[in-house]
C-alpha atoms as a PDB file:
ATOM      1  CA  UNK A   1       0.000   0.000   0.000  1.00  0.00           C
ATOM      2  CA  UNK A   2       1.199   2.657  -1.237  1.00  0.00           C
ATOM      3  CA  UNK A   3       0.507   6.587  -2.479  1.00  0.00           C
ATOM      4  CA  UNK A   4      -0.258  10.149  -1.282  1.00  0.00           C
ATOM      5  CA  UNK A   5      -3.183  10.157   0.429  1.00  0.00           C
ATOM      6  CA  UNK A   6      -6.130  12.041  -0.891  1.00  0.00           C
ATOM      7  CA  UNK A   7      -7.360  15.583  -0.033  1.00  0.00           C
ATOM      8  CA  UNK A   8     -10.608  16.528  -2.567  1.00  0.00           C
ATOM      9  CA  UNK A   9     -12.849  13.633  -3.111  1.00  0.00           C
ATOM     10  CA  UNK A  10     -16.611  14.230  -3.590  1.00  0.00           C
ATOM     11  CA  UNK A  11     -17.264  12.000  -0.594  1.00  0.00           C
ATOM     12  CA  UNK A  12     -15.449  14.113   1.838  1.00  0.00           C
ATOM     13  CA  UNK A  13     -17.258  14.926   5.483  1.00  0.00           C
ATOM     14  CA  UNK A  14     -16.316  17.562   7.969  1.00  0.00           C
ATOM     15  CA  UNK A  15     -15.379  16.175  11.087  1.00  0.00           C
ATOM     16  CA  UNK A  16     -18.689  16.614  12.691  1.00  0.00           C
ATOM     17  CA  UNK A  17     -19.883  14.375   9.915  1.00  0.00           C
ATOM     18  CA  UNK A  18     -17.563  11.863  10.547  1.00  0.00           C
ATOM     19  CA  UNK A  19     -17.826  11.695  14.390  1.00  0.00           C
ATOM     20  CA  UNK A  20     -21.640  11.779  13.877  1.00  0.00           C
ATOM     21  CA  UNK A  21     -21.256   8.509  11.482  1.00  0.00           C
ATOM     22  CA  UNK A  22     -18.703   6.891  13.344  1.00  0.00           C
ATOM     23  CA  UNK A  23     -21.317   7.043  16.779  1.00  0.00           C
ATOM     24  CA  UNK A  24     -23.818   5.768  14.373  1.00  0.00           C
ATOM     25  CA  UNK A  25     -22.104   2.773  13.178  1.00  0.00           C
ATOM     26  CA  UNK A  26     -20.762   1.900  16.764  1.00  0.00           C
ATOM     27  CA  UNK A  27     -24.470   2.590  17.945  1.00  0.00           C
ATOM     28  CA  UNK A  28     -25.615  -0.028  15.016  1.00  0.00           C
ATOM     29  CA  UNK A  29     -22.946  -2.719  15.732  1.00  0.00           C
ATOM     30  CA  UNK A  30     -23.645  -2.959  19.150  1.00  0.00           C
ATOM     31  CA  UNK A  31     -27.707  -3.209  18.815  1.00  0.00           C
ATOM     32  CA  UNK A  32     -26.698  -5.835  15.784  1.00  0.00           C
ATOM     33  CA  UNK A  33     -24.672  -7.849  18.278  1.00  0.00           C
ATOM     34  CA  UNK A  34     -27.732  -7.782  21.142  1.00  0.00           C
ATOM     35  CA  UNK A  35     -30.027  -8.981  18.564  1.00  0.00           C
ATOM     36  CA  UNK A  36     -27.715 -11.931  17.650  1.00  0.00           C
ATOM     37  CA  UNK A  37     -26.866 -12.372  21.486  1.00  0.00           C
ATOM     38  CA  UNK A  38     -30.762 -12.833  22.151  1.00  0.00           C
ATOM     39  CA  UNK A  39     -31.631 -14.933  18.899  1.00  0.00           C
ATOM     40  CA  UNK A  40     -29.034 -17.630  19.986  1.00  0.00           C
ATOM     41  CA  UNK A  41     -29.469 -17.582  23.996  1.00  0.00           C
ATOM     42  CA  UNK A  42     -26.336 -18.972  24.831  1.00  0.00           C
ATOM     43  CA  UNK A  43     -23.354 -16.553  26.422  1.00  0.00           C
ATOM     44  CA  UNK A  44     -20.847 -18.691  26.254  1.00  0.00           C
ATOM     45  CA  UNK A  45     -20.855 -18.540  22.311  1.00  0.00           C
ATOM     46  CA  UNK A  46     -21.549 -14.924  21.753  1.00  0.00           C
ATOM     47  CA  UNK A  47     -22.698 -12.961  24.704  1.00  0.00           C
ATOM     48  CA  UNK A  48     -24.063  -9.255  25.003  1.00  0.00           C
ATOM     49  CA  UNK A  49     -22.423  -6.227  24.863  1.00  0.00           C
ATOM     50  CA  UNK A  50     -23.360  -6.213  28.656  1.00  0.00           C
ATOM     51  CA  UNK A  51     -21.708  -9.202  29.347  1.00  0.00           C
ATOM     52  CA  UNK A  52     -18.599  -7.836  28.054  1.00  0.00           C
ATOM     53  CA  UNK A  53     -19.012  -4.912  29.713  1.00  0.00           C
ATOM     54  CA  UNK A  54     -19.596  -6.019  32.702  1.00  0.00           C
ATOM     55  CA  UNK A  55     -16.829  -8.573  32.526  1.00  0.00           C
ATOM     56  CA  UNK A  56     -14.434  -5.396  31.585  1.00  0.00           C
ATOM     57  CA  UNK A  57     -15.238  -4.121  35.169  1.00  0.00           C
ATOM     58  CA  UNK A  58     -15.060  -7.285  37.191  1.00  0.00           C
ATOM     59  CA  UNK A  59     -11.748  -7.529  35.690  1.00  0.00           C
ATOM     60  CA  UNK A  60     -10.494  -4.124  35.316  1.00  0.00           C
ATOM     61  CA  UNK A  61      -7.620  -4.455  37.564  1.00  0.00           C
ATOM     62  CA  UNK A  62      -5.916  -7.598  36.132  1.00  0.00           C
ATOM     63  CA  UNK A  63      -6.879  -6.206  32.657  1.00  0.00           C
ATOM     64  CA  UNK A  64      -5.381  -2.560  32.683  1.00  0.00           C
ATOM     65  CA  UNK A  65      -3.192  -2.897  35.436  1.00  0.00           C
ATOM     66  CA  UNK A  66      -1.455  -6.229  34.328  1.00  0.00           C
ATOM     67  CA  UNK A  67      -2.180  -6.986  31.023  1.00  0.00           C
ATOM     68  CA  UNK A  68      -2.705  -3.882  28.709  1.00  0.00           C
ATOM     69  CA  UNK A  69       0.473  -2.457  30.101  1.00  0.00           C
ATOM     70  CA  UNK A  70       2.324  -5.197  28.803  1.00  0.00           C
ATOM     71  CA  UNK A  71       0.895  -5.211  25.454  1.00  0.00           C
ATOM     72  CA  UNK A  72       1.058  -1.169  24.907  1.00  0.00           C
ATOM     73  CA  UNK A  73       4.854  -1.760  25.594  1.00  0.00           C
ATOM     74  CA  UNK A  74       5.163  -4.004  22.518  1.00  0.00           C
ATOM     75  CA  UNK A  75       3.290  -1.972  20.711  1.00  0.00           C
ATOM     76  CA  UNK A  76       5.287   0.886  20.993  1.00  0.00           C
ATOM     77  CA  UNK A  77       8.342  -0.612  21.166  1.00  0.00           C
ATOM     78  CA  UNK A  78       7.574  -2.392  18.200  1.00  0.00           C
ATOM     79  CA  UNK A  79       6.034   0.637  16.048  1.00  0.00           C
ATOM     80  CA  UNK A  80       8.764   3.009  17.073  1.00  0.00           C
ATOM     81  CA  UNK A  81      11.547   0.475  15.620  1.00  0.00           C
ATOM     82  CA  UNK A  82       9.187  -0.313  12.472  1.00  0.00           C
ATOM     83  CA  UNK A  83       8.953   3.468  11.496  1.00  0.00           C
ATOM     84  CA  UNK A  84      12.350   3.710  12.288  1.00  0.00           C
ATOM     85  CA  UNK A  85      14.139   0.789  10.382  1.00  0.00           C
ATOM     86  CA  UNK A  86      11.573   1.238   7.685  1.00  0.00           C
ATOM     87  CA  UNK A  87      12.953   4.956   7.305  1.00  0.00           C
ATOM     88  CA  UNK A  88      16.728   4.133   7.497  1.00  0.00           C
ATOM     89  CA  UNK A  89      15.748   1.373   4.510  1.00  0.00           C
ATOM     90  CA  UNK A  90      13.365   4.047   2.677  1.00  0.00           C
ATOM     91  CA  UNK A  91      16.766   6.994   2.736  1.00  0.00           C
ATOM     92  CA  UNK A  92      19.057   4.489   1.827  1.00  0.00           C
ATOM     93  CA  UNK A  93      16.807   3.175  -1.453  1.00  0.00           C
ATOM     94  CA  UNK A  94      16.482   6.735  -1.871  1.00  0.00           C
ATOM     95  CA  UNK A  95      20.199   7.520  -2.328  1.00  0.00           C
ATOM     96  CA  UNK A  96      21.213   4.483  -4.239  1.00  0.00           C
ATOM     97  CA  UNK A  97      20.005   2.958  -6.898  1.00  0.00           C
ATOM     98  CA  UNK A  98      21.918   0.011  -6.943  1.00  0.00           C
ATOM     99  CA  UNK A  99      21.131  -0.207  -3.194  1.00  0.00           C
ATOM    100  CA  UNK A 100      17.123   0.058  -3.956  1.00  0.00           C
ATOM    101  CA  UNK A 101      17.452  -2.661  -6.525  1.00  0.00           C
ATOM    102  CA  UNK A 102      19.596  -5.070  -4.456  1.00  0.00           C
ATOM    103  CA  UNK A 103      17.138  -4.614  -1.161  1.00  0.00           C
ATOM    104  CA  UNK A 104      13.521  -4.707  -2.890  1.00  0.00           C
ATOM    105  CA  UNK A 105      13.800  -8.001  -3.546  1.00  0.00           C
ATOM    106  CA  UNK A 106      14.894  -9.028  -0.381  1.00  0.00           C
ATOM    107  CA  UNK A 107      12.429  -6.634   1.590  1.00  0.00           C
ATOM    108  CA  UNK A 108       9.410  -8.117  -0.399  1.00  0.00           C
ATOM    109  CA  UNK A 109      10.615 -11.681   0.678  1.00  0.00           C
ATOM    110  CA  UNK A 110      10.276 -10.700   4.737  1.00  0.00           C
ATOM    111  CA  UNK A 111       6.535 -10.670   3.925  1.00  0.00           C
ATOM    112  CA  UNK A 112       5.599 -13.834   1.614  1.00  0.00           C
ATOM    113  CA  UNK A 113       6.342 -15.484   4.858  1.00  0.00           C
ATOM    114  CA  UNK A 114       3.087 -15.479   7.381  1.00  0.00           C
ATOM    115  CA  UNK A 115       4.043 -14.141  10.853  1.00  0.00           C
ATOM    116  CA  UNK A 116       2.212 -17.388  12.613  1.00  0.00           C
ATOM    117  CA  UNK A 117       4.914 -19.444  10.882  1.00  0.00           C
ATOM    118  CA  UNK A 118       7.583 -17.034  11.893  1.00  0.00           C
ATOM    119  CA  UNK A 119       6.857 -16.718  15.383  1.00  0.00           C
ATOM    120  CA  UNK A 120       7.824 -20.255  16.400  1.00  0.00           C
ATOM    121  CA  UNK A 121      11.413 -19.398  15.304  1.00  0.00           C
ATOM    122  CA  UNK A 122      11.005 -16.227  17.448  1.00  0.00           C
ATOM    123  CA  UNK A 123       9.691 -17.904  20.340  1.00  0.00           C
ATOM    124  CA  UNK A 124      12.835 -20.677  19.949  1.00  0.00           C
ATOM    125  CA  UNK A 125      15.464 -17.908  19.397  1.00  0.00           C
ATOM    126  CA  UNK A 126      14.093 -14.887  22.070  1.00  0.00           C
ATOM    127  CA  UNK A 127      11.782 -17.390  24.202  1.00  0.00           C
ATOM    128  CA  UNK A 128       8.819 -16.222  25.878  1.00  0.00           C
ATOM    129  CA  UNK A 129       9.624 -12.611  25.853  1.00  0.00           C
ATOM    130  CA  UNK A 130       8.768  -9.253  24.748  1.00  0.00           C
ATOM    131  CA  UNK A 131      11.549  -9.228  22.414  1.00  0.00           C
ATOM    132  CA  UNK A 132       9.882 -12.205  20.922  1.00  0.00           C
ATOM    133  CA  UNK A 133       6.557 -10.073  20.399  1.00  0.00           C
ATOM    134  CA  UNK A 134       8.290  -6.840  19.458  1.00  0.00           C
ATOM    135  CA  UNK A 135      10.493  -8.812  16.816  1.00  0.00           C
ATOM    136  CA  UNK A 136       7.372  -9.962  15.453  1.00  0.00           C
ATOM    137  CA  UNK A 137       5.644  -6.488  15.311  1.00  0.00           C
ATOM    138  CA  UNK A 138       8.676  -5.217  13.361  1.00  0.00           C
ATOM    139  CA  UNK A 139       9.036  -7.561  10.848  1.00  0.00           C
ATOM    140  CA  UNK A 140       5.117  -6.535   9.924  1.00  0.00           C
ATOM    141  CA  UNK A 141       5.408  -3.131  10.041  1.00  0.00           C
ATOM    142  CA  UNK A 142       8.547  -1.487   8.880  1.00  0.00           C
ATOM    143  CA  UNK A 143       7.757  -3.015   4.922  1.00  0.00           C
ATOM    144  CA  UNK A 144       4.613  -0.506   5.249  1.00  0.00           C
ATOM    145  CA  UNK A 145       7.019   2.414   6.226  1.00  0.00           C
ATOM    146  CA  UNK A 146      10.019   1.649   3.895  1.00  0.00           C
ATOM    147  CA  UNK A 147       7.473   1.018   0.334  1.00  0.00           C
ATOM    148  CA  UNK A 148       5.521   4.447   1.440  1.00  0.00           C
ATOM    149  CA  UNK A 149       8.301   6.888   2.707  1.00  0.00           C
ATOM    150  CA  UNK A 150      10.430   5.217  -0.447  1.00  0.00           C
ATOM    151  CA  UNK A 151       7.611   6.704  -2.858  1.00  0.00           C
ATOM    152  CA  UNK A 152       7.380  10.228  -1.256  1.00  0.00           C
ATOM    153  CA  UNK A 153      10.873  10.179  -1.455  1.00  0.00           C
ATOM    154  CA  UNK A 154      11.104   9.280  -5.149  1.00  0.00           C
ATOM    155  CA  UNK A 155       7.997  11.622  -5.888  1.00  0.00           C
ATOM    156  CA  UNK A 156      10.081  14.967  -5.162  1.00  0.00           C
ATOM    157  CA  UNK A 157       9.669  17.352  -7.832  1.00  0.00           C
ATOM    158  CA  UNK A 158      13.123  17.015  -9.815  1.00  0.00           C
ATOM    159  CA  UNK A 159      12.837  20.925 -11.145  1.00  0.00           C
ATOM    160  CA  UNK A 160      12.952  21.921  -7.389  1.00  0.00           C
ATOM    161  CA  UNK A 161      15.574  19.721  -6.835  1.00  0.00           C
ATOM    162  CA  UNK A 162      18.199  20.983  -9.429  1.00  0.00           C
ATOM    163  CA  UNK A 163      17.246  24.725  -8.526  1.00  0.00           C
ATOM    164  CA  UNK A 164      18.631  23.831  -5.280  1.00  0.00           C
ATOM    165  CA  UNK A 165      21.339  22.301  -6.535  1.00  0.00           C
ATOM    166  CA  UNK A 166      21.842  24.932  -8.802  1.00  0.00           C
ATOM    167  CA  UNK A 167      22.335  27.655  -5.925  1.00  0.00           C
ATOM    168  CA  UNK A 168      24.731  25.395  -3.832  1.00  0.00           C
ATOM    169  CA  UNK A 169      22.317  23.549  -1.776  1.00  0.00           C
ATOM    170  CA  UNK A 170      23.991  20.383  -0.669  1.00  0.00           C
ATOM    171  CA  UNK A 171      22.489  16.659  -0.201  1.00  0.00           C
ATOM    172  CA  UNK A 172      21.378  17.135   3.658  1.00  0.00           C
ATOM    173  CA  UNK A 173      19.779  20.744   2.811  1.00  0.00           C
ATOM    174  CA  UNK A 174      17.733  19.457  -0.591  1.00  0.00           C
ATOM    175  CA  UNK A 175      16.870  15.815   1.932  1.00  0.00           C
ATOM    176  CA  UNK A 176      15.551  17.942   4.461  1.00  0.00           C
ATOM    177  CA  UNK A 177      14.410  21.395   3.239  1.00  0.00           C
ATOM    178  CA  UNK A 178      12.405  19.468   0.006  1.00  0.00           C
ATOM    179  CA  UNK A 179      12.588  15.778   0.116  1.00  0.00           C
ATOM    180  CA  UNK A 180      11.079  15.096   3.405  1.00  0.00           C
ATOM    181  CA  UNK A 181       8.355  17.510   3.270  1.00  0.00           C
ATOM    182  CA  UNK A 182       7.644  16.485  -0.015  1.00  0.00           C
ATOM    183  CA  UNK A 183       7.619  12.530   1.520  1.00  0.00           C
ATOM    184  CA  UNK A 184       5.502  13.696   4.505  1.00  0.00           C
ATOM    185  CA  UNK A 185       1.768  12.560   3.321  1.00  0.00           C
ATOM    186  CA  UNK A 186       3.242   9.559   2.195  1.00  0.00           C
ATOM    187  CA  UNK A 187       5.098   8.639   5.873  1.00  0.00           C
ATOM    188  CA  UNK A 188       1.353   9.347   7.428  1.00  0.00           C
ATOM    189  CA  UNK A 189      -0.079   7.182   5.206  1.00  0.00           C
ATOM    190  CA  UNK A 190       2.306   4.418   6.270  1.00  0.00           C
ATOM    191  CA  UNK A 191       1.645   5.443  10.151  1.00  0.00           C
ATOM    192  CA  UNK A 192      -1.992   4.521   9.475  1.00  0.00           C
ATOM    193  CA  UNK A 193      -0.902   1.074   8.563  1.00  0.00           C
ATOM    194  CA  UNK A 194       1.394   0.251  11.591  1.00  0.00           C
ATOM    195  CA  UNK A 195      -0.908   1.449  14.277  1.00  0.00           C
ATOM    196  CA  UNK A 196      -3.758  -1.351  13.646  1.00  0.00           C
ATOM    197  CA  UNK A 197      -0.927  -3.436  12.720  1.00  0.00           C
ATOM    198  CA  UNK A 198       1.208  -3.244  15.905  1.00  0.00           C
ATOM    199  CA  UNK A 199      -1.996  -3.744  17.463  1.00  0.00           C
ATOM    200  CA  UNK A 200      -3.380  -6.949  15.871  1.00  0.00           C
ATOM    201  CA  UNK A 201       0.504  -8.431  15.440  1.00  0.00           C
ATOM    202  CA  UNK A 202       1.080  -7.752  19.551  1.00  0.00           C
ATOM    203  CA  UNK A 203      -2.278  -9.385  20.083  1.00  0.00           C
ATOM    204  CA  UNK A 204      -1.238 -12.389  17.823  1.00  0.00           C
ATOM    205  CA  UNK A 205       2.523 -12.838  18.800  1.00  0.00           C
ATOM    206  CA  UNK A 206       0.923 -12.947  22.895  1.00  0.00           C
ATOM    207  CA  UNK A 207      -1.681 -15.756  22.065  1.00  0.00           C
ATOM    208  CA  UNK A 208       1.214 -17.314  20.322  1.00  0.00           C
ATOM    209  CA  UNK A 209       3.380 -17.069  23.581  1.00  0.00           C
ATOM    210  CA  UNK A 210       3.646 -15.231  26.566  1.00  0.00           C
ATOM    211  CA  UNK A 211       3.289 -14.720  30.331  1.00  0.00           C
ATOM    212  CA  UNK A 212       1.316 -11.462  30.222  1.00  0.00           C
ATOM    213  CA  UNK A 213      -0.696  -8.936  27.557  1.00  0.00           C
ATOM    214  CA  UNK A 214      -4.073  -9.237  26.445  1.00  0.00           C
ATOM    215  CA  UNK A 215      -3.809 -11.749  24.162  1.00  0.00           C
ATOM    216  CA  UNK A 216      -2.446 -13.828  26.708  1.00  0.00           C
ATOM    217  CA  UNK A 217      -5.987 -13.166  28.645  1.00  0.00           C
ATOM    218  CA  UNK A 218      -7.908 -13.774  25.824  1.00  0.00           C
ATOM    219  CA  UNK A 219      -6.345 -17.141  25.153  1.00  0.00           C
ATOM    220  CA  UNK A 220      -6.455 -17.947  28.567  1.00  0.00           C
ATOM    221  CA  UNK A 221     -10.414 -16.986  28.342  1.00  0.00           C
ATOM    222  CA  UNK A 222     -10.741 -19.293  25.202  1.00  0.00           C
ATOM    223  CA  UNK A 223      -9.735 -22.243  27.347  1.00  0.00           C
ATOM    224  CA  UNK A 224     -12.037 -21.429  30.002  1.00  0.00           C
ATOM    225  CA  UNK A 225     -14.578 -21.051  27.510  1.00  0.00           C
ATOM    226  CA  UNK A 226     -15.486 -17.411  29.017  1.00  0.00           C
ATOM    227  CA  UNK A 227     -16.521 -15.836  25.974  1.00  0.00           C
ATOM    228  CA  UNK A 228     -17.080 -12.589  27.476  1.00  0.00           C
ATOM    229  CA  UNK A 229     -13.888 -12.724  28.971  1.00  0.00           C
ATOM    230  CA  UNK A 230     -12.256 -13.890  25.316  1.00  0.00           C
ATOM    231  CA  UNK A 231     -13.989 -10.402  23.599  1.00  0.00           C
ATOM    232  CA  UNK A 232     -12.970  -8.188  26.364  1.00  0.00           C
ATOM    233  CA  UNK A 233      -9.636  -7.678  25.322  1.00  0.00           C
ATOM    234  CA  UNK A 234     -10.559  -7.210  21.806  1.00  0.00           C
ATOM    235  CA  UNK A 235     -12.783  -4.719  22.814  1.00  0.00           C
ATOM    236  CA  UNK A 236      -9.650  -2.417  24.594  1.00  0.00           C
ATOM    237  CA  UNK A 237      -7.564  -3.025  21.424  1.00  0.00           C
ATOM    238  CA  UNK A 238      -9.935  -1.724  19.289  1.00  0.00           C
ATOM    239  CA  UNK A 239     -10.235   1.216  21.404  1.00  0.00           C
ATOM    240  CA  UNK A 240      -6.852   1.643  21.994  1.00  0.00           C
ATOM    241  CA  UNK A 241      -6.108   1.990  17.850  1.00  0.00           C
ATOM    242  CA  UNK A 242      -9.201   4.003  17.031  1.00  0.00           C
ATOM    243  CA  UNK A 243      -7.756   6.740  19.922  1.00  0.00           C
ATOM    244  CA  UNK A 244      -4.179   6.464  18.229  1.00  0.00           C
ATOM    245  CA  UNK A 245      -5.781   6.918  15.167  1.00  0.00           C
ATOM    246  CA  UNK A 246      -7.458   9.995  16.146  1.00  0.00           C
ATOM    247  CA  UNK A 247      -3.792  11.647  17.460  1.00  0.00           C
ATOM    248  CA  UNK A 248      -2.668  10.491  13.985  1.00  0.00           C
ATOM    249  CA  UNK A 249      -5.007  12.702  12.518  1.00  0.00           C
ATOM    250  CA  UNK A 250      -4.689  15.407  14.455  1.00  0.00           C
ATOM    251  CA  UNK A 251      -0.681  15.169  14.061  1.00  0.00           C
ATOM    252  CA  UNK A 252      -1.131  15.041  10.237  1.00  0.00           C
ATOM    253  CA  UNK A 253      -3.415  17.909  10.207  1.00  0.00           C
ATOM    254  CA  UNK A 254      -0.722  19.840  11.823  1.00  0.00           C
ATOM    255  CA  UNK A 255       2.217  19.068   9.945  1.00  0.00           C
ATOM    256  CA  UNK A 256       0.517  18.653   6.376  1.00  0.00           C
ATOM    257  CA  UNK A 257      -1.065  22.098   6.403  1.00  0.00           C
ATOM    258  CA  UNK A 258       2.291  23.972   6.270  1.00  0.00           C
ATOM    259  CA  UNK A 259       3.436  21.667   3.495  1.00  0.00           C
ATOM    260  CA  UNK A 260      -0.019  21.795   1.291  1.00  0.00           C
ATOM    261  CA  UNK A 261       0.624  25.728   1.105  1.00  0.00           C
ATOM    262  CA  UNK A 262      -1.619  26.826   4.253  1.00  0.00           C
ATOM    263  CA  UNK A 263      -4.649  24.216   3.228  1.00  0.00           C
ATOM    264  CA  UNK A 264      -5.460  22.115   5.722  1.00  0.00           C
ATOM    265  CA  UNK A 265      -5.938  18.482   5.006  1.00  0.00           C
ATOM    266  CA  UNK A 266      -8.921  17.438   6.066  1.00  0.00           C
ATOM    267  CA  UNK A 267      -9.381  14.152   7.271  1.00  0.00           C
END
């Protein structure tokens, strides 16, 4: 995935619109779900919104004070080193060639492989630890950054770039004063890949193997056969990227108005 991310389509909602729709859909899913929860009677194979609700509270403690710190830690962890090898890649495709041709290959391999077979190795190499999930979180994520910040990179206007060059402007000046701006829509767009990503790969990579996290409790749920207690955690994920999402937007608002020539980007 890959490409600037649009600004002007016909479709386009302000943002009361959009928080107006988004309350509406949640509103819908969840009376959806109670319906489907009363048709088939049973809790223990899909039970109300209530019931996971109320299991959220009963639990709160061992849920946000045990588990969801450990999975926001490989989250971040993980999403900070994706966007950051993914850049180092991206800048050094950029300013070779050779170097771009040689890696893309190899970069396209790391994801032909699924990261359920992958994590087995992990586990066998890191053991049961978080460098075990955050391994796994990179190996997802940083492609997403690297392909994206690559094209923004490559999609720098080349008349701009020789003017500079023209009056003395060196490499770091034209990568920094034109380049990166010019690559900045195309780094947010990779940012709103790795934040569900992190998400559902930490999830994954703890039901795969691990002493704490919230896919950890969900497995642990499954066994039990607490169905409540297996959507609860999915529920705090899904919250969790949706309010990350929101920052994102706010943070690309910000720093995308300056480089769109004072027109704000709305999202």
């Amino acid at each position: 995935m890959s490409g600037k991310r649009g600004s002007g389509t016909k479709c386009e909602l302000t943002a009361a619109q959009r928080r107006f729709f988004g309350c509406l859909s949640l509103v819908l899913i969840a009376a959806v779900w109670q319906l489907m929860s009363m048709r088939i009677g049973k809790s223990f194979l899909l039970p109300s919104p209530a019931d996971v609700l109320g299991c959220l509270w009963e639990n709160r403690a061992e849920i946000f004070l045990v588990h969801f710190p450990a999975t926001l830690e490989v989250i971040l962890k993980g999403g900070v080193l994706s966007v950051l090898i993914g850049a180092v890649f991206a800048v050094l495709m950029d300013n070779s060639s050779m170097l771009c041709r040689a890696l893309y290959p190899i970069l396209t391999a790391t994801q032909t492989v699924p990261i359920m077979c992958l994590s087995p190795i992990f586990v066998l190499w890191f053991g049961y630890t978080v460098k075990m999930r955050v391994t796994a979180v990179v190996l997802v994520n940083f492609f997403s950054v690297t392909v994206n910040l690559y094209d923004g990179l490559a999609s720098t206007d080349r008349n701009r770039e020789e003017l500079m060059r023209t009056f003395g402007a060196g490499r770091l000046q034209i990568f920094t004063m034109l380049k990166m701006p010019s690559a900045l829509p195309y780094f947010f767009t990779a940012l709103h890949v790795v934040v569900p990503w992190s998400v559902i790969t930490a999830a994954v990579a703890e039901w795969l193997g691990a002493q704490n996290g919230l896919g950890t409790y969900s497995r642990a749920c499954m066994l039990k056969l607490d169905a409540a207690g297996l959507i609860a955690p999915l529920i705090v994920l899904s919250a969790f990227a949706l309010i990350m999402n929101a920052i994102l937007n706010m943070a690309e608002r910000h720093f995308l108005k300056p480089v769109n020539g004072g027109r704000e980007v709305k999202k």
